[in-house]
Protein backbone atom coordinates (compact mmCIF):
# COMPACT_ATOMS: atom_id res chain seq x y z
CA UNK A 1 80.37 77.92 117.75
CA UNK A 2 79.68 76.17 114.52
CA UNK A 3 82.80 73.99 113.22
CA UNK A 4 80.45 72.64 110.23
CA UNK A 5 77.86 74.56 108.25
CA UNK A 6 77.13 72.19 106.24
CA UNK A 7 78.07 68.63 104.14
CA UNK A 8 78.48 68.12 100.34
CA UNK A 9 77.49 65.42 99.05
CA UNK A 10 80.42 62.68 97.71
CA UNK A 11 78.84 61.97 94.03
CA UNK A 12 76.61 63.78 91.66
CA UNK A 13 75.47 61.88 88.88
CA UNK A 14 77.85 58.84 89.42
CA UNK A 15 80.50 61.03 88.91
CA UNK A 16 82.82 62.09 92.60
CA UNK A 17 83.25 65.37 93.58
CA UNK A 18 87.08 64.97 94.39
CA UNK A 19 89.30 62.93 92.77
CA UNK A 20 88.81 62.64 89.19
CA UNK A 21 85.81 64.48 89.36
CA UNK A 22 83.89 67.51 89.22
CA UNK A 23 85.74 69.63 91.48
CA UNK A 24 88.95 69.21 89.25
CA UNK A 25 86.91 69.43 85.77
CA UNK A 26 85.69 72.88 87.82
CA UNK A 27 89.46 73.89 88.13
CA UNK A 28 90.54 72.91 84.91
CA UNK A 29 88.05 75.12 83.52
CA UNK A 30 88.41 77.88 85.65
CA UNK A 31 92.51 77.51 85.06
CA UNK A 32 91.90 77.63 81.25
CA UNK A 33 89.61 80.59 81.31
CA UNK A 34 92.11 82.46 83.72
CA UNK A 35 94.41 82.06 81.19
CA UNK A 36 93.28 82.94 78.50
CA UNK A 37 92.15 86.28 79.81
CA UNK A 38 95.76 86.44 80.69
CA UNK A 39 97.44 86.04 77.28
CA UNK A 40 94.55 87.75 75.71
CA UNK A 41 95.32 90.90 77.95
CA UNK A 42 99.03 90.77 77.87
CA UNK A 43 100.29 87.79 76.07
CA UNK A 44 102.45 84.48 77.10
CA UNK A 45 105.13 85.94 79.52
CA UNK A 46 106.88 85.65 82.76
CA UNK A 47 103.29 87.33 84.69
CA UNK A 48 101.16 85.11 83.07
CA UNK A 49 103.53 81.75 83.33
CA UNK A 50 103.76 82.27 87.19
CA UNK A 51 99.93 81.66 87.77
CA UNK A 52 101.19 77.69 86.48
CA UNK A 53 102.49 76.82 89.95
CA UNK A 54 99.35 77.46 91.84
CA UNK A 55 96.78 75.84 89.02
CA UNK A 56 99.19 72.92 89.13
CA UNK A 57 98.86 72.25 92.77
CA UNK A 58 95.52 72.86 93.37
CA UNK A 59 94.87 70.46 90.66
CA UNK A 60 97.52 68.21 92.84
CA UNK A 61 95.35 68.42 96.14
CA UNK A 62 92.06 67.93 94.36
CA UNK A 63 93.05 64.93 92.45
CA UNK A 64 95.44 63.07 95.11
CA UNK A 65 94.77 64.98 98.57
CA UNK A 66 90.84 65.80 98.67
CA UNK A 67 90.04 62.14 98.28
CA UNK A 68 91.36 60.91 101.52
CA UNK A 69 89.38 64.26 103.11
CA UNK A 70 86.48 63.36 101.48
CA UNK A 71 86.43 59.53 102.49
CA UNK A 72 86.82 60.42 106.09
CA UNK A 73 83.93 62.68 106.40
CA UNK A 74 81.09 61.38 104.05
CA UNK A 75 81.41 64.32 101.96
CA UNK A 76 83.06 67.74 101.60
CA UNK A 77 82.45 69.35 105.15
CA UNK A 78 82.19 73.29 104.91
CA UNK A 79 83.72 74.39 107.82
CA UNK A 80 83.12 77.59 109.15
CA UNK A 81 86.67 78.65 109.78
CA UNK A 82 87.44 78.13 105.90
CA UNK A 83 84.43 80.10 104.79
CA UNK A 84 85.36 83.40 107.06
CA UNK A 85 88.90 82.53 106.01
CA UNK A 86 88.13 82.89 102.08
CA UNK A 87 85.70 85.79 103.06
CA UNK A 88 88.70 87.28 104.59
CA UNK A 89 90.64 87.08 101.63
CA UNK A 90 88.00 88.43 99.05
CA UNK A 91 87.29 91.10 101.50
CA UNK A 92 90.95 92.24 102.22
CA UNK A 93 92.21 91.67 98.44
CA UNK A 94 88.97 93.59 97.03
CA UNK A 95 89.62 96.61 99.41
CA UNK A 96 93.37 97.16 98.68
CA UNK A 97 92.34 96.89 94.55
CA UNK A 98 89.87 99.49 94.93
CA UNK A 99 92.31 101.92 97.14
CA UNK A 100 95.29 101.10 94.57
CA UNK A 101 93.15 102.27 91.62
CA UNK A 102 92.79 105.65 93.86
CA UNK A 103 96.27 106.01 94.22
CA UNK A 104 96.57 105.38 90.51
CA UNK A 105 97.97 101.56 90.20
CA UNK A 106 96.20 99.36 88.31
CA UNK A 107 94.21 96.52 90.62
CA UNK A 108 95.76 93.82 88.77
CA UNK A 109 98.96 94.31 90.51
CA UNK A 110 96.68 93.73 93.55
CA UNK A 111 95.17 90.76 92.62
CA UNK A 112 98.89 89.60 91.37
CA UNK A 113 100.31 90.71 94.89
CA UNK A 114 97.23 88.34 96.52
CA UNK A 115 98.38 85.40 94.51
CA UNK A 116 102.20 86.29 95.76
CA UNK A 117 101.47 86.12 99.19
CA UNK A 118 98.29 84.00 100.02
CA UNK A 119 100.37 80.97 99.72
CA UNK A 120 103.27 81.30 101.90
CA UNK A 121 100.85 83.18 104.52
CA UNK A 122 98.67 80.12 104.45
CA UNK A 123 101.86 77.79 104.43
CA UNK A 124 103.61 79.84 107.41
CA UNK A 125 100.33 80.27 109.32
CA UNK A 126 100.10 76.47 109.36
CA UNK A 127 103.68 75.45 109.46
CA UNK A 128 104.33 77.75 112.88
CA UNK A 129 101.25 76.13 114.15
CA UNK A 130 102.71 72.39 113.44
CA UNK A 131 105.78 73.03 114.88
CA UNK A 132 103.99 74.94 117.87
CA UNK A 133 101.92 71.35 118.63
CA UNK A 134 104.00 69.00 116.67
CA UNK A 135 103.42 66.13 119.32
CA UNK A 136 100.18 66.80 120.86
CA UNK A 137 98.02 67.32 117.48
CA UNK A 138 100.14 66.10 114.56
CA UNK A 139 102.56 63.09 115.06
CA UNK A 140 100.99 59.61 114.43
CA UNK A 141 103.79 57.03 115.39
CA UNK A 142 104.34 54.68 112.54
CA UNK A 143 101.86 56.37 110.31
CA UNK A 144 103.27 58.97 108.23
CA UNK A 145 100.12 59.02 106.21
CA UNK A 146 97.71 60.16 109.32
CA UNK A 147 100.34 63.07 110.15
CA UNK A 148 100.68 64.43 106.90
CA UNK A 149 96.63 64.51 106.59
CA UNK A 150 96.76 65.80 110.34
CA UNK A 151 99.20 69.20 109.29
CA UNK A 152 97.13 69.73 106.15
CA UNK A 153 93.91 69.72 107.35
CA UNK A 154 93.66 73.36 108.22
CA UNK A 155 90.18 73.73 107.29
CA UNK A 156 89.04 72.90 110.99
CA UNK A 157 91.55 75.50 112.31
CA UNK A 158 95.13 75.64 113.24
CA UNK A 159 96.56 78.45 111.48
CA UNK A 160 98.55 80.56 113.44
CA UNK A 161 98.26 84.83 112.68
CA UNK A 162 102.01 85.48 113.15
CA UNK A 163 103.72 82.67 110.78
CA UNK A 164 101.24 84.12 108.45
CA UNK A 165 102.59 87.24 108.47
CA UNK A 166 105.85 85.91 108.46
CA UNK A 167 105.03 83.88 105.65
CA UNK A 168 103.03 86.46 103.23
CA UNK A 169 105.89 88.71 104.12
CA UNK A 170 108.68 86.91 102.63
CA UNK A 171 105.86 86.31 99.79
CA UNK A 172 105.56 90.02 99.77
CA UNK A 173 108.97 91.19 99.18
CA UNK A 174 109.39 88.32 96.94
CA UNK A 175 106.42 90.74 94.51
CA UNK A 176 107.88 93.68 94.79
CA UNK A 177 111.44 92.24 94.19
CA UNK A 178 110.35 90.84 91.06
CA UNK A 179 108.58 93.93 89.74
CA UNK A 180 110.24 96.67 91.40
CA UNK A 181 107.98 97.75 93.49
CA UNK A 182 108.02 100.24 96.61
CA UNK A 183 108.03 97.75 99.14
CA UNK A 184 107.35 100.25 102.33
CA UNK A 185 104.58 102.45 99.99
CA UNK A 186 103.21 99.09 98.97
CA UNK A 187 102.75 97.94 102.52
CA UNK A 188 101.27 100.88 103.75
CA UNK A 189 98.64 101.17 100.83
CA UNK A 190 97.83 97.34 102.31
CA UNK A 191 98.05 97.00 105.45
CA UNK A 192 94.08 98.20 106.29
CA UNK A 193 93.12 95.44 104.36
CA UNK A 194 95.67 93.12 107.11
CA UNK A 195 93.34 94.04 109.28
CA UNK A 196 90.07 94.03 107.81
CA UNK A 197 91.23 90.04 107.01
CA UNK A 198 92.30 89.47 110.39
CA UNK A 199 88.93 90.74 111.83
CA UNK A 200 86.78 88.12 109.63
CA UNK A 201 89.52 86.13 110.04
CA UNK A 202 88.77 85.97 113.79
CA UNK A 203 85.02 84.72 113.33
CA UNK A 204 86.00 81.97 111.99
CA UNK A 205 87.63 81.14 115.44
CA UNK A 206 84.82 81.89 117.01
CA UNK A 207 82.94 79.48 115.07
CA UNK A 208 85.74 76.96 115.25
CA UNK A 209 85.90 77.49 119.11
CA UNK A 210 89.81 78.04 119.16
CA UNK A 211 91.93 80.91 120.32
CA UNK A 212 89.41 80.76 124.00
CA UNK A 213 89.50 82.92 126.90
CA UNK A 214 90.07 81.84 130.61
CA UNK A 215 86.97 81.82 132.98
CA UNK A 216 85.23 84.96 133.98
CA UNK A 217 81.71 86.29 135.01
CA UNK A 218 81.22 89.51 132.66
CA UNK A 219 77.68 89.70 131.34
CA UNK A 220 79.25 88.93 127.54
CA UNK A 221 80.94 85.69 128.94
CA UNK A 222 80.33 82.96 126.53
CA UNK A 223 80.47 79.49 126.88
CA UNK A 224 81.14 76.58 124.47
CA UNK A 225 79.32 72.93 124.08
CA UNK A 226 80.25 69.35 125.46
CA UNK A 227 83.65 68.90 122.97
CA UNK A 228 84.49 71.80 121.96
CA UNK A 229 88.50 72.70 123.16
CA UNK A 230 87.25 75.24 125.53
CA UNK A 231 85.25 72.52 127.03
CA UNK A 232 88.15 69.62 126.96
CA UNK A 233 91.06 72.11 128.23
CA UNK A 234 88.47 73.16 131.71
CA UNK A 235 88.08 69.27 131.98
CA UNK A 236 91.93 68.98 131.88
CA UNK A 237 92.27 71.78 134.25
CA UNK A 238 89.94 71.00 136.75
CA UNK A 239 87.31 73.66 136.13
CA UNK A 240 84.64 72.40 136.78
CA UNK A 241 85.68 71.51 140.36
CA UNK A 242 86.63 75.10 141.08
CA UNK A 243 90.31 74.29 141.19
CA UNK A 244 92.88 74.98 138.89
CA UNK A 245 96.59 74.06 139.23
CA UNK A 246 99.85 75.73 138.46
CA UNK A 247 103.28 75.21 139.12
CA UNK A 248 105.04 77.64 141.63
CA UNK A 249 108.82 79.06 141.25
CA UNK A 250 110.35 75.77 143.14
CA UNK A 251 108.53 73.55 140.42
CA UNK A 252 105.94 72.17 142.78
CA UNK A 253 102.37 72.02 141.65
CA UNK A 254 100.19 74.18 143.84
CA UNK A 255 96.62 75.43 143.90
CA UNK A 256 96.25 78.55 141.38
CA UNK A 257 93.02 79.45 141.75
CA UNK A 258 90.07 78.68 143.41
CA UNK A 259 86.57 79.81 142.32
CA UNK A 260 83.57 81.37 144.30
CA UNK A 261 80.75 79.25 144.72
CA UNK A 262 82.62 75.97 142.72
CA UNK A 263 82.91 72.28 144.88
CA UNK A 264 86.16 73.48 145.79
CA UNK A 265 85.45 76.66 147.75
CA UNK A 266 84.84 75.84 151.56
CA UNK A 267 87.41 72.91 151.61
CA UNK A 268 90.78 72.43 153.07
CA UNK A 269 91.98 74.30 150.00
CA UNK A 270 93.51 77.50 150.02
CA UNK A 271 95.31 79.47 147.18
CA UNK A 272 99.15 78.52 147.16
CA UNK A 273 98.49 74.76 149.06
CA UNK A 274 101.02 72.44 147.69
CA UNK A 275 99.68 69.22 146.20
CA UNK A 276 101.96 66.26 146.21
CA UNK A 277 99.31 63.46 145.12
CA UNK A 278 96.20 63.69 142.54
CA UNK A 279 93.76 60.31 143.16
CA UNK A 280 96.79 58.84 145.29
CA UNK A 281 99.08 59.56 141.70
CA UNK A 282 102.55 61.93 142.31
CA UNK A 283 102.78 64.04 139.16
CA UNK A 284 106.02 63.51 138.16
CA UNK A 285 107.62 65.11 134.88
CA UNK A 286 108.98 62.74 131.86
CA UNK A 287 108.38 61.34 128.97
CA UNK A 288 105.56 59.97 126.47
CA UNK A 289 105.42 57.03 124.51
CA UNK A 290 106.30 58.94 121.59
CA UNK A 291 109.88 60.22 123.35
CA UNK A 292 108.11 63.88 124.25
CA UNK A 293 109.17 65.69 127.06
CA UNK A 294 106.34 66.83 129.66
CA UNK A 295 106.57 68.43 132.52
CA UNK A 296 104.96 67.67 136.31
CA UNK A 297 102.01 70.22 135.06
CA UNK A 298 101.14 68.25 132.45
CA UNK A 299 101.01 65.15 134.58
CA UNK A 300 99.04 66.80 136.61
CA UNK A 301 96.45 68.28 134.02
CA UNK A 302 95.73 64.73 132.53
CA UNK A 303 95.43 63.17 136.22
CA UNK A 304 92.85 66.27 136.43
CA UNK A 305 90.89 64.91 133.24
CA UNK A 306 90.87 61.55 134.35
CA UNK A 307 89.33 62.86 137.72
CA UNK A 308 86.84 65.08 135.59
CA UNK A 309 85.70 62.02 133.77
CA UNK A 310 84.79 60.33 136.88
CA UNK A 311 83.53 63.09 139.12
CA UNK A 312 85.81 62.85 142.15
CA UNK A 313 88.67 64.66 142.52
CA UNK A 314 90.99 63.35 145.49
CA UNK A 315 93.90 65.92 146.04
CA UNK A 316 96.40 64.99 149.07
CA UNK A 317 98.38 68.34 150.30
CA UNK A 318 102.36 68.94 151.26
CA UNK A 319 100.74 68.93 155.12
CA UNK A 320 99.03 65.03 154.16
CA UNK A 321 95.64 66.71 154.51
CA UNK A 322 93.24 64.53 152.12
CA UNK A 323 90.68 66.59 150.42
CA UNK A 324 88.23 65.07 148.39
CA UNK A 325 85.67 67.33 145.62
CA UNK A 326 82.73 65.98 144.40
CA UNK A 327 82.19 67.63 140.55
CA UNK A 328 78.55 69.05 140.22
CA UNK A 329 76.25 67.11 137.66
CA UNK A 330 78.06 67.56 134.25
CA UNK A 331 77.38 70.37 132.34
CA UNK A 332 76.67 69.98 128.36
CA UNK A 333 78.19 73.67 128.09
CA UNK A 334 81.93 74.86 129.07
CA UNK A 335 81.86 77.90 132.00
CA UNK A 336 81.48 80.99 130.95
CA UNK A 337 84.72 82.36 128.79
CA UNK A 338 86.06 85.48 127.90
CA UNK A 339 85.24 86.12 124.12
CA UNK A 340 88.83 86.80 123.18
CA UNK A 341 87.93 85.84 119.13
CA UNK A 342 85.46 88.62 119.42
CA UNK A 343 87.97 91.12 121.35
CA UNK A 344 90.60 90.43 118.59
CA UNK A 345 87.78 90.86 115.69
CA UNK A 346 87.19 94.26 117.09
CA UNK A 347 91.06 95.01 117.79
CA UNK A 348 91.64 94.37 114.09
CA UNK A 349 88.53 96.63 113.17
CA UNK A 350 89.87 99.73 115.12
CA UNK A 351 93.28 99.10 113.58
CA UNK A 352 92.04 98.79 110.05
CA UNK A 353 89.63 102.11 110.15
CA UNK A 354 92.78 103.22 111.79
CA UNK A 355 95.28 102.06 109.43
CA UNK A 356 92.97 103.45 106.46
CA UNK A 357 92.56 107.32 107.78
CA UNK A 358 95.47 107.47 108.80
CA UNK A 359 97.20 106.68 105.30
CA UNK A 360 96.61 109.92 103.56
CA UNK A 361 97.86 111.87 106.42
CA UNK A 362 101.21 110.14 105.94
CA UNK A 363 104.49 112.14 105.44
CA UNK A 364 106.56 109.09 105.32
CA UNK A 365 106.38 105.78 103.02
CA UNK A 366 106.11 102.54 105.93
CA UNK A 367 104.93 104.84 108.59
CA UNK A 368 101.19 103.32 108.39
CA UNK A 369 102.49 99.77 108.49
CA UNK A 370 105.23 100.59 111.25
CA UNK A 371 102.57 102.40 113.16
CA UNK A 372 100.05 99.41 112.72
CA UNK A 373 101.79 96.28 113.61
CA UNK A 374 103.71 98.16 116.63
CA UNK A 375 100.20 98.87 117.94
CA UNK A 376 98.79 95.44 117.06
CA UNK A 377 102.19 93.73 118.96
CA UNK A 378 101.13 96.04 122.15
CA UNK A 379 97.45 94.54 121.72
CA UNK A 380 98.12 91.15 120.77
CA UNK A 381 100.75 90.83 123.87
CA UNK A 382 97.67 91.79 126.41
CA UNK A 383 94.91 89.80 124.33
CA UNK A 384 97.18 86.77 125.30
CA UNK A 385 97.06 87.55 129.31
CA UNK A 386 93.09 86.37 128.86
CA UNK A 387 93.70 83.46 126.64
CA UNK A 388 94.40 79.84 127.86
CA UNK A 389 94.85 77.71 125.06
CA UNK A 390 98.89 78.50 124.41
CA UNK A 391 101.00 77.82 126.91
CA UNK A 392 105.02 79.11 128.34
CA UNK A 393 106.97 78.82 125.78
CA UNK A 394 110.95 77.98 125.58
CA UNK A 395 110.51 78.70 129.97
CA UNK A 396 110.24 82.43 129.07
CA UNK A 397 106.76 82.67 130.55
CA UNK A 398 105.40 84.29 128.01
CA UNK A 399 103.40 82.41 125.61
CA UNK A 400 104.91 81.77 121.57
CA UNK A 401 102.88 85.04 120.32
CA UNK A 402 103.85 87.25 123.33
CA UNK A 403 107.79 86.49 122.39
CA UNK A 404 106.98 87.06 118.86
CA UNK A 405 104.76 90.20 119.86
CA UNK A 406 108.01 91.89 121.45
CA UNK A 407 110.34 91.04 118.24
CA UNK A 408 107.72 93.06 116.00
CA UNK A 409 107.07 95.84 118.22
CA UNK A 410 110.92 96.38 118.31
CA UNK A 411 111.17 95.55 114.88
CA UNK A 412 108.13 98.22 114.02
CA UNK A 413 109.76 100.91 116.87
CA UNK A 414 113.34 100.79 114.53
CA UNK A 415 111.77 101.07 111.17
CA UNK A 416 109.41 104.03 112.64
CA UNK A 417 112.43 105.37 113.98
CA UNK A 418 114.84 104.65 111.00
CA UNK A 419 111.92 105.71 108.17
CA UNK A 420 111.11 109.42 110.18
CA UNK A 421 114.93 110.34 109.59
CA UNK A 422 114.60 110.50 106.37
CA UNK A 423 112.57 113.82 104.13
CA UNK A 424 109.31 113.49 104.33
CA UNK A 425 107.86 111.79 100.78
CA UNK A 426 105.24 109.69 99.73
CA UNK A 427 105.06 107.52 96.22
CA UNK A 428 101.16 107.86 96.00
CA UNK A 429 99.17 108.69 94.81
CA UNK A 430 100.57 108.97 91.64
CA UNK A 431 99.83 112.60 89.46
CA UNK A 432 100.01 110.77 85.83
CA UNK A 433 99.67 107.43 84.82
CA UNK A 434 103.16 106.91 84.17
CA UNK A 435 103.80 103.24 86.00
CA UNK A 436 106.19 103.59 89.15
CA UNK A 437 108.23 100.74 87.26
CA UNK A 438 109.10 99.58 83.64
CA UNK A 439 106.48 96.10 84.27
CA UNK A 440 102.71 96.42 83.02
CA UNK A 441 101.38 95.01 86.29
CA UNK A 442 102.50 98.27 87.93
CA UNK A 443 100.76 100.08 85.25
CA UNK A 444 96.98 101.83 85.13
């Protein structure tokens, strides 16, 4: 885990870096150079006007947004999650130009689709993560300014792999709306470099130290430092006691686990025991300052920190049995964690060497994307059994991702099913260079 690589500097020569400052004479001349290559290579028109939007908000956040970042932290922070996020990007926008080219369409409608779909993928990444933890992570009562920092700061994570797929694919058909594109060819000549993202994209949890596993005791465990969420959420649950609670079908909270060898193992405790009282405190369900609903679990959970942060843990049973835990000496380092950022790196590296040899055996335009997601639903769905930072969601029992994982598998399973009806045919590669539509960014 490494959230920060490294700090820039605020000022260089008396002159800030955000603000009215370097960064944005950087951007204005990068935005002038961009286009003029533009009108130079195919003049003032609709193409080259819709790069305007994005130079004009950038410029936005690095005048008006940036400085409020930048006065925070001392400096520009470079966070490892952005850098494997941009690396992602490059990586997944630079593989799809070279494999259009093969197929014979030119890489600028590539680097045009990137543009299409980078920012609503970003913007529905983070926005389904807001929503997702509106109250615990974003809302500052009475400070609208704090919370609208809080849901743009996405640099330190918080962007969620589903709403950006949801996003980039509205952004996607948006594209090929506009130009007449295939849409289902389009995706499939794509949709390795989904994955090869998504696998560098994963690193950068890794170094952020989101997206955790639960406890185990494989050889390739991993464990996180004094702070880090893995860390806070095994304080919260009562870790490193040995104990950790859940809530049984009649709403009661019960013991869930106990661990070999913990504090808690050779007590009064046993697997199932009700607990009515934590530190002589009934966890009862309601509500926060704020008006948010929790539940009895949550109570409990917090009571559990509070017990973490002062190394006794005093839990009084259905029966009135009294059993009190002394927490070992604490530990600078979380307990040893699954490495589910590094089993989802390598789940989107099969599935993107998969994705890419299986694409010229195609007989069938949207079979490789079909084929792809439905797989990375079935994975995604099981990757979440081993993860403990998301929670039930809407009482299903499932968490948010495992709900949406079972909407795109049957999504992907009727537009397999619906696509393989039709005669087999392909668009690409194309046998001229005629453009698939009348638009030069289809063109080679």
């Amino acid at each position: 885990m490494r959230q920060t690589l490294f700090l820039i500097p605020q000022e260089f020569f008396g002159l800030p870096l955000a603000g009215f400052g370097w960064l944005l004479i950087l951007w204005t001349i990068i935005s002038l150079v961009l286009l003029a290559v533009l009108i130079r290579r195919q003049g003032w028109n609709k193409e080259t006007a819709s790069y305007l939007p994005m130079i004009i908000i950038v410029a936005v956040v690095i005048a008006f947004g940036l400085p409020m970042f930048v006065a925070q932290h001392g400096g520009i922070p470079i966070r490892g999650y952005g850098v494997m996020l941009l690396a992602a990007v490059v990586a997944g926008v630079s593989f799809a130009a070279h494999r259009a080219q093969k197929m014979g369409l030119h890489p600028d409608a590539i680097y045009s689709l990137a543009f299409w779909m980078f920012i609503p993928g970003i913007l529905g990444a983070r926005v389904f993560f807001v929503i997702q933890y509106w109250n615990e992570l974003f809302y500052v009562e009475g400070n609208w300014k704090a919370t609208f920092f809080n849901a743009i700061n996405f640099t330190e994570g918080g962007l969620v792999v589903y709403g950006s797929l949801i996003g980039a694919a509205i952004g996607f058909l948006a594209f090929c709306y506009r130009y007449k594109l295939p849409a289902l060819a389009l995706a499939d000549l794509i949709a390795p470099s989904l994955f090869l993202g998504l696998c560098l994209g994963r690193i950068g949890c890794l170094l952020n130290g989101c997206c955790y596993g639960g406890v185990c005791e494989y050889p390739w465990a991993i464990s996180f430092p004094e702070g880090s969420p893995p860390y806070q959420r095994q304080l919260e649950n009562g870790e490193f006691f040995g104990v950790r609670l859940t809530q049984n079908n009649r709403g009661d909270i019960a013991i869930g686990k106990i661990r070999k060898d913990s504090a808690a193992a050779g007590t009064a405790l046993s697997v199932g025991d009700v607990i009515v009282k934590i530190n002589g405190v009934e966890p009862k369900a309601g509500k926060d300052k704020k008006g948010s609903e929790y539940t009895a679990l949550d109570a409990a959970n917090r009571l559990m920190l509070d017990s973490s942060r002062e190394g006794l843990l005093r839990l009084q049973k259905s029966d009135d049995t009294l059993v009190r835990i002394l927490m070992p000496n604490a530990s600078k380092w979380s307990l040893p964690v699954h490495p589910t950022q590094i089993y989802a790196s390598l789940n989107a590296l099969i599935l993107f060497f998969f994705a890419a040899y299986y694409y010229p055996t195609r007989k069938h335009d949207g079979e490789v994307i079909a084929i792809s997601l439905g797989i990375y639903s079935i994975t995604r769905y099981l990757l979440e059994l081993i993860r403990t930072d998301e929670l039930s969601f809407a009482g299903t029992g499932l968490t948010i991702s495992q709900n949406v994982s079972i909407v795109i598998f049957a999504l992907a399973l009727v537009a397999l099913l619906y696509i393989r009806r039709k005669p087999p045919h392909t668009v690409w590669p194309l046998q001229s260079s005629q453009p698939v539509s009348g638009d030069k960014v289809t063109a080679k």
